[in-house]
C-alpha atoms as a PDB file:
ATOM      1  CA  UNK A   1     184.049  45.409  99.891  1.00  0.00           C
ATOM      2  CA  UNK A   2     181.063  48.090  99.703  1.00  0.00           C
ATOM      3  CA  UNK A   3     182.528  51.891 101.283  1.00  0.00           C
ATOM      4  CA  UNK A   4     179.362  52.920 100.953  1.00  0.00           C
ATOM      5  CA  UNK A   5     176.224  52.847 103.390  1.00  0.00           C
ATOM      6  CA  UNK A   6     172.983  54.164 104.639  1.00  0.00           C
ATOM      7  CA  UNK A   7     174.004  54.358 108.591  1.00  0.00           C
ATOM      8  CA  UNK A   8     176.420  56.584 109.794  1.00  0.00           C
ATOM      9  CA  UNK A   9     175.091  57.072 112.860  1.00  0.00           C
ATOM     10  CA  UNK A  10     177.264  57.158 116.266  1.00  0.00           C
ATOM     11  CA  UNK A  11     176.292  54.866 118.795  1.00  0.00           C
ATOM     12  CA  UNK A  12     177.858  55.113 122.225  1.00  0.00           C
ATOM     13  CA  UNK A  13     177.896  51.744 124.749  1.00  0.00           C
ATOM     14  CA  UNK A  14     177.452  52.678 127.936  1.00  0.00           C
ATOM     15  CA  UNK A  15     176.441  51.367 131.584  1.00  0.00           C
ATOM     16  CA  UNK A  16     179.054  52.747 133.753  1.00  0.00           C
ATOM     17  CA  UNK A  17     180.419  49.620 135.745  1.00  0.00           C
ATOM     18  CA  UNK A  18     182.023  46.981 134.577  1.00  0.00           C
ATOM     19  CA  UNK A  19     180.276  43.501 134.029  1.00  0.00           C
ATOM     20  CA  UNK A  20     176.997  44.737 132.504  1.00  0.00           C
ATOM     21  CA  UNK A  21     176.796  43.289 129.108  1.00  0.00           C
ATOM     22  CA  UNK A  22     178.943  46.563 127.186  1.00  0.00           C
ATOM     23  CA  UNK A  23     181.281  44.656 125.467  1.00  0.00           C
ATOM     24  CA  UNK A  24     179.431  41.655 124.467  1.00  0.00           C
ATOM     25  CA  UNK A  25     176.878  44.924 123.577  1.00  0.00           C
ATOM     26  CA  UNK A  26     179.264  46.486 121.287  1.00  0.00           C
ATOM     27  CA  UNK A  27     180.308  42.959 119.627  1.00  0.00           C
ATOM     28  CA  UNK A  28     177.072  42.316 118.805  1.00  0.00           C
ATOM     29  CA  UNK A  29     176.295  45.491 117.684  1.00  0.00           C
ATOM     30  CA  UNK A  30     179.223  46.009 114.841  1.00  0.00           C
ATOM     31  CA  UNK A  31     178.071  42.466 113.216  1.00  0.00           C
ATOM     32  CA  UNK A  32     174.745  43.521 112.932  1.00  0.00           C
ATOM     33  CA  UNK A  33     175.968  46.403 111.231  1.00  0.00           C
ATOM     34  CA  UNK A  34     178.687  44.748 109.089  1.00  0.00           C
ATOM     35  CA  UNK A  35     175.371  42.386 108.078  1.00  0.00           C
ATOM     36  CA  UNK A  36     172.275  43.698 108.760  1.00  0.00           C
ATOM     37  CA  UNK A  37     170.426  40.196 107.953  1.00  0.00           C
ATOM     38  CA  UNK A  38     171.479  36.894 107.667  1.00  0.00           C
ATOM     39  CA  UNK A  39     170.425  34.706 105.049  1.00  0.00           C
ATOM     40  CA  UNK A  40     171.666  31.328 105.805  1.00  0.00           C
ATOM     41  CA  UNK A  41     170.423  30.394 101.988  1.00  0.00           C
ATOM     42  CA  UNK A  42     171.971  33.319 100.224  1.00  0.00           C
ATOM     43  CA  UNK A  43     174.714  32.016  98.189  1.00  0.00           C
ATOM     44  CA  UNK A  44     177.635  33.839  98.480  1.00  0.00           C
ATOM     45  CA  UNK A  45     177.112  35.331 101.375  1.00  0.00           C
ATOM     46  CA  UNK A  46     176.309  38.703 101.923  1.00  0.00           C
ATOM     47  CA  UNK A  47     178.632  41.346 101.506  1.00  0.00           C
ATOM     48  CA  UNK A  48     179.827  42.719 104.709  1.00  0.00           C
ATOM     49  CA  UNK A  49     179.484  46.725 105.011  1.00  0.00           C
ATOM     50  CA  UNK A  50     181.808  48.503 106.997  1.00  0.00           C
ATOM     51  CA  UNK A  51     182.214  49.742 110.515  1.00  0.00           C
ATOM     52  CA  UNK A  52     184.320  51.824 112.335  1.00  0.00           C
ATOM     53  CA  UNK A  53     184.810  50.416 116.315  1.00  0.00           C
ATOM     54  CA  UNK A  54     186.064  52.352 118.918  1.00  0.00           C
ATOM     55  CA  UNK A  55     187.626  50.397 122.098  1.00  0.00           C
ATOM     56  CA  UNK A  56     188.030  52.851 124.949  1.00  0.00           C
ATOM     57  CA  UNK A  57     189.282  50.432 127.845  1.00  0.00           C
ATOM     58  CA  UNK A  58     192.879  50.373 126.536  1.00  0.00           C
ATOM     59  CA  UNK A  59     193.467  47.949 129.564  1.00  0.00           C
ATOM     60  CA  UNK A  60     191.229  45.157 128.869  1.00  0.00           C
ATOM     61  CA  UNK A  61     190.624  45.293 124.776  1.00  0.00           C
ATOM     62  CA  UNK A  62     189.014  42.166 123.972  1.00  0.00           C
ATOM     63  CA  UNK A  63     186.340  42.671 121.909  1.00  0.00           C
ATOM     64  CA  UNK A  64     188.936  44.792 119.745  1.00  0.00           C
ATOM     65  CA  UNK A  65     191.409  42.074 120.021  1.00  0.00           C
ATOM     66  CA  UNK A  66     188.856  39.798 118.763  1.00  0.00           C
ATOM     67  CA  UNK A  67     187.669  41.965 115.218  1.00  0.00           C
ATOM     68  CA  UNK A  68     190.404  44.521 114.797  1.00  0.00           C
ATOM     69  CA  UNK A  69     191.956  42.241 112.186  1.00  0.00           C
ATOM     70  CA  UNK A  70     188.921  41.733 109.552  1.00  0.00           C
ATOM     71  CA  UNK A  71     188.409  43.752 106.308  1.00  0.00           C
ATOM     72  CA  UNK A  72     186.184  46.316 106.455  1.00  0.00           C
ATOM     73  CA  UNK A  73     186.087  46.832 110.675  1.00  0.00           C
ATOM     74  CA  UNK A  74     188.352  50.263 111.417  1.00  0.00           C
ATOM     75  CA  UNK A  75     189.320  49.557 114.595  1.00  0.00           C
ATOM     76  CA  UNK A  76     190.948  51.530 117.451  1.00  0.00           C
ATOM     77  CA  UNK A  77     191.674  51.403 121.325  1.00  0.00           C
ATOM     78  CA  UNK A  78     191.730  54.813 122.415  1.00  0.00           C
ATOM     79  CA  UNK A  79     191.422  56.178 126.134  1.00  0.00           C
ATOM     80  CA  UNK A  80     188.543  58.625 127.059  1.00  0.00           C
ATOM     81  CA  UNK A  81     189.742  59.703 130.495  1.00  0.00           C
ATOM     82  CA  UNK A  82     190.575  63.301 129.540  1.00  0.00           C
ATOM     83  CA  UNK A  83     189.781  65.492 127.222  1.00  0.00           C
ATOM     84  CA  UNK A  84     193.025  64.677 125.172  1.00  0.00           C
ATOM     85  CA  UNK A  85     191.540  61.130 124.117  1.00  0.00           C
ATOM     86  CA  UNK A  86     187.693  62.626 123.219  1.00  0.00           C
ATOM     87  CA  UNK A  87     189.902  64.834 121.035  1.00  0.00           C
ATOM     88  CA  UNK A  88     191.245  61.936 119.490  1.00  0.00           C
ATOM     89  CA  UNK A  89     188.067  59.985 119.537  1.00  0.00           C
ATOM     90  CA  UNK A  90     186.033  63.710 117.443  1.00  0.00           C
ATOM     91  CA  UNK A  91     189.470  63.175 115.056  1.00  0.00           C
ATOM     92  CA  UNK A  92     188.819  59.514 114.398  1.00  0.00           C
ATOM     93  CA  UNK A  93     184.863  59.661 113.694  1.00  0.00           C
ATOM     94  CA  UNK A  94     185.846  62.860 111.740  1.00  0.00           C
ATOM     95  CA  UNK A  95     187.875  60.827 109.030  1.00  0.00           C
ATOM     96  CA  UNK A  96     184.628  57.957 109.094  1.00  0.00           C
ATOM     97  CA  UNK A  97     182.115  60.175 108.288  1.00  0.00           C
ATOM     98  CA  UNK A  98     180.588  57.623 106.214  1.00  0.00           C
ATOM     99  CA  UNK A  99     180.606  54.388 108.197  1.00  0.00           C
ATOM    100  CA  UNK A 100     178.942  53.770 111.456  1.00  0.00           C
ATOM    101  CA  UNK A 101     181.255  54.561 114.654  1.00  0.00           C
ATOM    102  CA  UNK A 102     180.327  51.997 117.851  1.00  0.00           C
ATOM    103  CA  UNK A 103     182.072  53.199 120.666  1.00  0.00           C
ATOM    104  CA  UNK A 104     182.457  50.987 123.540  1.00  0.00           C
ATOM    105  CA  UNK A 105     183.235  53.119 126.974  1.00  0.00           C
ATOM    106  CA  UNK A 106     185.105  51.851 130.100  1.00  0.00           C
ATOM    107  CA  UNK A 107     183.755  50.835 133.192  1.00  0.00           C
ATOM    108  CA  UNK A 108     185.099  54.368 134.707  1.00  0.00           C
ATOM    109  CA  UNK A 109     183.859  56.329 131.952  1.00  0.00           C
ATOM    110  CA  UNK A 110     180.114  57.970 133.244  1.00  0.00           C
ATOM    111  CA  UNK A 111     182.494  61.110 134.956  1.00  0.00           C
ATOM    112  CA  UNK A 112     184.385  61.688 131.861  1.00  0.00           C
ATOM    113  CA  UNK A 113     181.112  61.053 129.589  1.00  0.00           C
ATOM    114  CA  UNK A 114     179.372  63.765 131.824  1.00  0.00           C
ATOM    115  CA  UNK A 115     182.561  66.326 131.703  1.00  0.00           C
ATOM    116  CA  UNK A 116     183.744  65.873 127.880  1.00  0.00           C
ATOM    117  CA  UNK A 117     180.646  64.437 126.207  1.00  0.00           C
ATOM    118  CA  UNK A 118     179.702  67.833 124.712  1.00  0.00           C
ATOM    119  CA  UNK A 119     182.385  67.409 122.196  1.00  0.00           C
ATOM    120  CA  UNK A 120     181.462  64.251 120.910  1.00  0.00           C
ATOM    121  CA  UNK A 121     177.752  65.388 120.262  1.00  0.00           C
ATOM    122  CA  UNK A 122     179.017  69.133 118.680  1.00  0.00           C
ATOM    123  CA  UNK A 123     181.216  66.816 116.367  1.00  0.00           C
ATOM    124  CA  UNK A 124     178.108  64.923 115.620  1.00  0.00           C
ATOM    125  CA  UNK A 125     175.828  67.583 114.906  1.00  0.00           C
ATOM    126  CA  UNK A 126     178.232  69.536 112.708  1.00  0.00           C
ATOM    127  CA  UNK A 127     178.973  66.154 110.698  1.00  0.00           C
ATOM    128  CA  UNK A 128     175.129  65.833 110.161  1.00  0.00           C
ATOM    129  CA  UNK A 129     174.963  62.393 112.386  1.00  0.00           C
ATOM    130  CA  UNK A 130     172.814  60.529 114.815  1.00  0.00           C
ATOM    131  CA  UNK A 131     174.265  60.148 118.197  1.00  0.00           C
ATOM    132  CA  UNK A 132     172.609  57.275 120.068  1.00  0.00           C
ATOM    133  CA  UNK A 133     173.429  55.999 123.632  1.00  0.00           C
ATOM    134  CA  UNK A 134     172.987  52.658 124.324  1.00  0.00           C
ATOM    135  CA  UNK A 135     173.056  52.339 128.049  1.00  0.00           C
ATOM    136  CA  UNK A 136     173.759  48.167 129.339  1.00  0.00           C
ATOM    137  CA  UNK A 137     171.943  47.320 132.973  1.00  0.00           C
ATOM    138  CA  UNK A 138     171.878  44.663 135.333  1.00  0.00           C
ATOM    139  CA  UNK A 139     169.411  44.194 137.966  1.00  0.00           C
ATOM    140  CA  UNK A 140     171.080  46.376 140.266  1.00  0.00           C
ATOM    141  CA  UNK A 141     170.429  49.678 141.729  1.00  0.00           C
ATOM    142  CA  UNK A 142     173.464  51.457 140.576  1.00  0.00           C
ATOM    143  CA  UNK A 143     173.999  50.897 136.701  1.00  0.00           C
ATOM    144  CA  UNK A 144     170.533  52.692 137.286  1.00  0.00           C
ATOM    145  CA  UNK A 145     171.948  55.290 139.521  1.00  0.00           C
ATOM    146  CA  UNK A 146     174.864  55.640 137.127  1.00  0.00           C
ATOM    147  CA  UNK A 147     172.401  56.235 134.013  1.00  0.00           C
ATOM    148  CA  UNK A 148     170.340  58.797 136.036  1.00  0.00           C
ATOM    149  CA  UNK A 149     173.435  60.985 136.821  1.00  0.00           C
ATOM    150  CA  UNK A 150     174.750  61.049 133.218  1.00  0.00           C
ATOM    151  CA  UNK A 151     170.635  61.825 131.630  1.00  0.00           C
ATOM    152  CA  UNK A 152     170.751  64.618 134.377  1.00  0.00           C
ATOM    153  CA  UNK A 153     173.844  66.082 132.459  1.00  0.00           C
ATOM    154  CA  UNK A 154     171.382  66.907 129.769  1.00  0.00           C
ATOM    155  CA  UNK A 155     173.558  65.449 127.029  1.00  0.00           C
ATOM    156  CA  UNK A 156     172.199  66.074 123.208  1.00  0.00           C
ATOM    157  CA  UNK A 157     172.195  62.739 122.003  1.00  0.00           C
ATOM    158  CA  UNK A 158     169.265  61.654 119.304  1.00  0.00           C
ATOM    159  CA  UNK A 159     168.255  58.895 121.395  1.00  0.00           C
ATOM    160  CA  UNK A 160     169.137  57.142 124.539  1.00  0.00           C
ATOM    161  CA  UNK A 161     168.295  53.381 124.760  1.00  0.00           C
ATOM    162  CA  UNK A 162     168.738  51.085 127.662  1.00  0.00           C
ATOM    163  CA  UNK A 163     169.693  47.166 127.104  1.00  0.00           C
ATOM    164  CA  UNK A 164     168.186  45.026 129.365  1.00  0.00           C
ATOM    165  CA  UNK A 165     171.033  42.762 129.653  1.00  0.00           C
ATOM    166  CA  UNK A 166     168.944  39.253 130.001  1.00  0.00           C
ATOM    167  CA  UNK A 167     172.026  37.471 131.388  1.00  0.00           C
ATOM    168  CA  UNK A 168     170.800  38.610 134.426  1.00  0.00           C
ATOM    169  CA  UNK A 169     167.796  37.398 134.158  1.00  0.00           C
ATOM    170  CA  UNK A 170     164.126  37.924 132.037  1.00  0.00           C
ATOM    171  CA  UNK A 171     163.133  41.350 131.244  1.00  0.00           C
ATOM    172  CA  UNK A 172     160.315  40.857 134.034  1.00  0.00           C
ATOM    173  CA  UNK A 173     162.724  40.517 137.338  1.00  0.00           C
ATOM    174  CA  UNK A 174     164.405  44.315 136.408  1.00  0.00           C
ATOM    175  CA  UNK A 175     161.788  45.911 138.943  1.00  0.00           C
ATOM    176  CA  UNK A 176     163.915  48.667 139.699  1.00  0.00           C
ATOM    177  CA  UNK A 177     163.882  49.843 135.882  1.00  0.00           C
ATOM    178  CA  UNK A 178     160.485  48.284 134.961  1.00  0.00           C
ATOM    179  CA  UNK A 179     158.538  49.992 137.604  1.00  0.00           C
ATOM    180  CA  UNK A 180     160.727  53.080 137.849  1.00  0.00           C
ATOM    181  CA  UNK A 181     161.037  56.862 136.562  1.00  0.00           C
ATOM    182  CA  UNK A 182     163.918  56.291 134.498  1.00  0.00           C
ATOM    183  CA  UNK A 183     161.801  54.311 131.401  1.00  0.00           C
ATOM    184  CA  UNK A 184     159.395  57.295 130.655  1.00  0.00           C
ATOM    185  CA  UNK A 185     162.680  59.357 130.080  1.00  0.00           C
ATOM    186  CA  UNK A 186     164.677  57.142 127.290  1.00  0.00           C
ATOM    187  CA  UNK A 187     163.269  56.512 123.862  1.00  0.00           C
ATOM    188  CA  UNK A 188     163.080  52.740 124.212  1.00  0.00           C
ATOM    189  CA  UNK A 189     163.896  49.202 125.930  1.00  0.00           C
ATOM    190  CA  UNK A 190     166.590  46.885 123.621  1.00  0.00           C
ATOM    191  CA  UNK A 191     166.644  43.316 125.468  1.00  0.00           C
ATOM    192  CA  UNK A 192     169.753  41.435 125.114  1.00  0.00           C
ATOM    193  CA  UNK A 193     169.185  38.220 124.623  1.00  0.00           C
ATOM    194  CA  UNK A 194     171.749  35.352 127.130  1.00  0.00           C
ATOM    195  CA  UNK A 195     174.122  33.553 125.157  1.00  0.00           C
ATOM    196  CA  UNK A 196     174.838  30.080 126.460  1.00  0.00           C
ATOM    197  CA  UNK A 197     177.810  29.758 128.483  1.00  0.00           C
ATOM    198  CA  UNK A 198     179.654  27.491 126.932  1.00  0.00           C
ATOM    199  CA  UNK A 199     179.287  29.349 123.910  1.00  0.00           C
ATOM    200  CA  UNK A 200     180.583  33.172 125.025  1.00  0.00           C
ATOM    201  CA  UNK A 201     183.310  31.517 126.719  1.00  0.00           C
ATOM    202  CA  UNK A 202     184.577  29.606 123.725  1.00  0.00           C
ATOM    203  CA  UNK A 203     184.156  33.662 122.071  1.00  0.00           C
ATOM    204  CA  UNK A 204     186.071  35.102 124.611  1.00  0.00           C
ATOM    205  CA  UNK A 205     188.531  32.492 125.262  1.00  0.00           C
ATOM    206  CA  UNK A 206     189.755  32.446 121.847  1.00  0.00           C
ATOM    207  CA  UNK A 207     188.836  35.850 121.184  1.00  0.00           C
ATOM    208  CA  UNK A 208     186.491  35.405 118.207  1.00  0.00           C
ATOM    209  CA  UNK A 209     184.220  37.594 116.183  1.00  0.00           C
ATOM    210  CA  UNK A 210     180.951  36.679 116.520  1.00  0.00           C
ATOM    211  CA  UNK A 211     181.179  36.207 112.387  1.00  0.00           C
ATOM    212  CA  UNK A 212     184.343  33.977 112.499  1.00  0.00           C
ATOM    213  CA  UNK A 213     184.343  30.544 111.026  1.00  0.00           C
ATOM    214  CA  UNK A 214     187.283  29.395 111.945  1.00  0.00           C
ATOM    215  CA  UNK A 215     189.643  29.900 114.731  1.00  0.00           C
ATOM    216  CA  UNK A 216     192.846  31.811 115.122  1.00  0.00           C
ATOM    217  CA  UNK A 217     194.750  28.825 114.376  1.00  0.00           C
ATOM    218  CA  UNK A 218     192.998  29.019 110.977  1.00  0.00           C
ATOM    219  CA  UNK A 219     190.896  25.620 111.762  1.00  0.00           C
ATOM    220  CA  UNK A 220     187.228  25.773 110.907  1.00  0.00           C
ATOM    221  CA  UNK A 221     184.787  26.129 113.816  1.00  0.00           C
ATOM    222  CA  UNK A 222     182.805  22.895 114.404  1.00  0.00           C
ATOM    223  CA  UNK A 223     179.628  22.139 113.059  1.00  0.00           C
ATOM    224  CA  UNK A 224     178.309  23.016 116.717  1.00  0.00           C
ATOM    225  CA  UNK A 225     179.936  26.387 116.769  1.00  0.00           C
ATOM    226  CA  UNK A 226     179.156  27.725 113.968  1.00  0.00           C
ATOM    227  CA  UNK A 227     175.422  26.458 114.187  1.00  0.00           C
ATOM    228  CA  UNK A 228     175.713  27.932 117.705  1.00  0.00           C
ATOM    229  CA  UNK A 229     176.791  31.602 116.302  1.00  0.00           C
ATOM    230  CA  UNK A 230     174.463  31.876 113.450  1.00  0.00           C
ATOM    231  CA  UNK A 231     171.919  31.393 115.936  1.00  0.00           C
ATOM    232  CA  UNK A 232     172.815  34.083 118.358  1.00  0.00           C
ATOM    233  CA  UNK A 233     173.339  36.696 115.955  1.00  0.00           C
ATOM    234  CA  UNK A 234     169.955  36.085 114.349  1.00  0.00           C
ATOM    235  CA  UNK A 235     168.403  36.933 117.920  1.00  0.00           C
ATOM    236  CA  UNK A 236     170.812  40.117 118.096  1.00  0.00           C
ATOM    237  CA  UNK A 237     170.018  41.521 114.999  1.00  0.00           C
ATOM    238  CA  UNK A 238     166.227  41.438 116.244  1.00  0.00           C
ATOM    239  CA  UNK A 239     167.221  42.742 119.671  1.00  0.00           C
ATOM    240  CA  UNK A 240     168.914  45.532 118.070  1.00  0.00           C
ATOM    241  CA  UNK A 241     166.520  46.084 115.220  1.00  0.00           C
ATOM    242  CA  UNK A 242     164.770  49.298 116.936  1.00  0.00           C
ATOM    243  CA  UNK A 243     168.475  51.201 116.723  1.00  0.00           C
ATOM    244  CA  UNK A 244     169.745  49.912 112.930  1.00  0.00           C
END
């Protein structure tokens, strides 16, 4: 396993509701960094990089639960209500100054990102780092509202990105953020592309990584699955291409 790479950039998942797209978001986003590109004829496979993952809804940790247990992915659940768990959270990213951090907030967490984000982008700038927000919408009017109140709190973040989450529908029907204010102030669009059902349930049911090839039983993945998964994360890695 490689300690060593070019991205140590901080990027935070955001959205401020639940049921947006950040957790599928955040999965996504550490295999892209673990692999940047997939080579289905390389032979052995690439060798993962690592990541350092940051689970902040300590009561519904799935996508931790799901790659906490690989080589190479430092993962922790740690709470971000107060100020007492972003001191935790500077600690962490302060002994993974090296790796990539991908933090993936609560549903609750826009107050507490407003009140106690400040110390996550002073630990950033004194470590040297990018700090990039990647804010998850729906359709609806207030994941938008949400994002407006926390760009009003003038946080110093590098860039601010917001994922069209295109479970919702094509990029076309988000009229409210399409035709809207908000776009001239972020430094870009990331579309998420729709998994297929059956597909994200069999992922969260079973609580895979998005890189797993076989199951927690220790069974290999069918033929389907598999297919299935390298597909997907092909079309993430060029969703997410803009931020890697």
């Amino acid at each position: 396993m490689s300690n060593a790479t070019s991205n140590n950039t901080i990027y935070v998942v955001g959205g401020g509701k639940g049921g947006v797209g950040k957790s599928i978001s955040s999965h996504a986003l550490v295999d892209c960094l673990r692999i940047p590109v997939l080579d289905a004829a390389a032979s052995p496979s690439p060798e993962p990089k690592e990541v350092c993952y940051i689970e902040s809804d300590d009561s519904n940790p799935d996508t931790y639960k799901a790659i906490h247990d690989f080589a190479g992915v430092h993962a922790e659940v740690c709470n971000l209500d107060n100020d007492d768990g972003y001191v935790r959270l500077v600690n962490t990213i302060g002994t993974r100054t090296d790796l990539p951090v991908v933090i993936n907030t609560a549903a609750r967490a826009t107050a507490t990102l407003i009140e106690h984000g400040s110390l996550l982008a002073a630990a950033a700038q004194e470590q040297g780092r990018k700090l990039v927000m990647l804010w998850v919408i729906n359709r609806q009017r207030d994941s938008l509202e949400l994002l407006r109140q926390w760009l009003d709190s003038k946080q110093a973040y590098s860039a601010v990105h917001v994922v069209r989450n295109l479970y919702f529908g094509p990029a076309e029907k988000f009229d409210r953020y399409n035709s809207g204010r908000l776009k001239t102030e972020i430094t870009g669009t990331i579309d998420l592309p729709e998994i297929t059902s059956e597909l994200a349930d069999y992922i969260t049911d079973h609580r895979l990584a998005f890189w797993a090839e076989r199951d927690r039983d220790g069974e290999r993945l069918s033929l389907g699955y598999r297919l299935a998964m390298t597909f997907w994360r092909g079309r993430y890695r060029k969703a997410f291409a803009p931020v890697l």
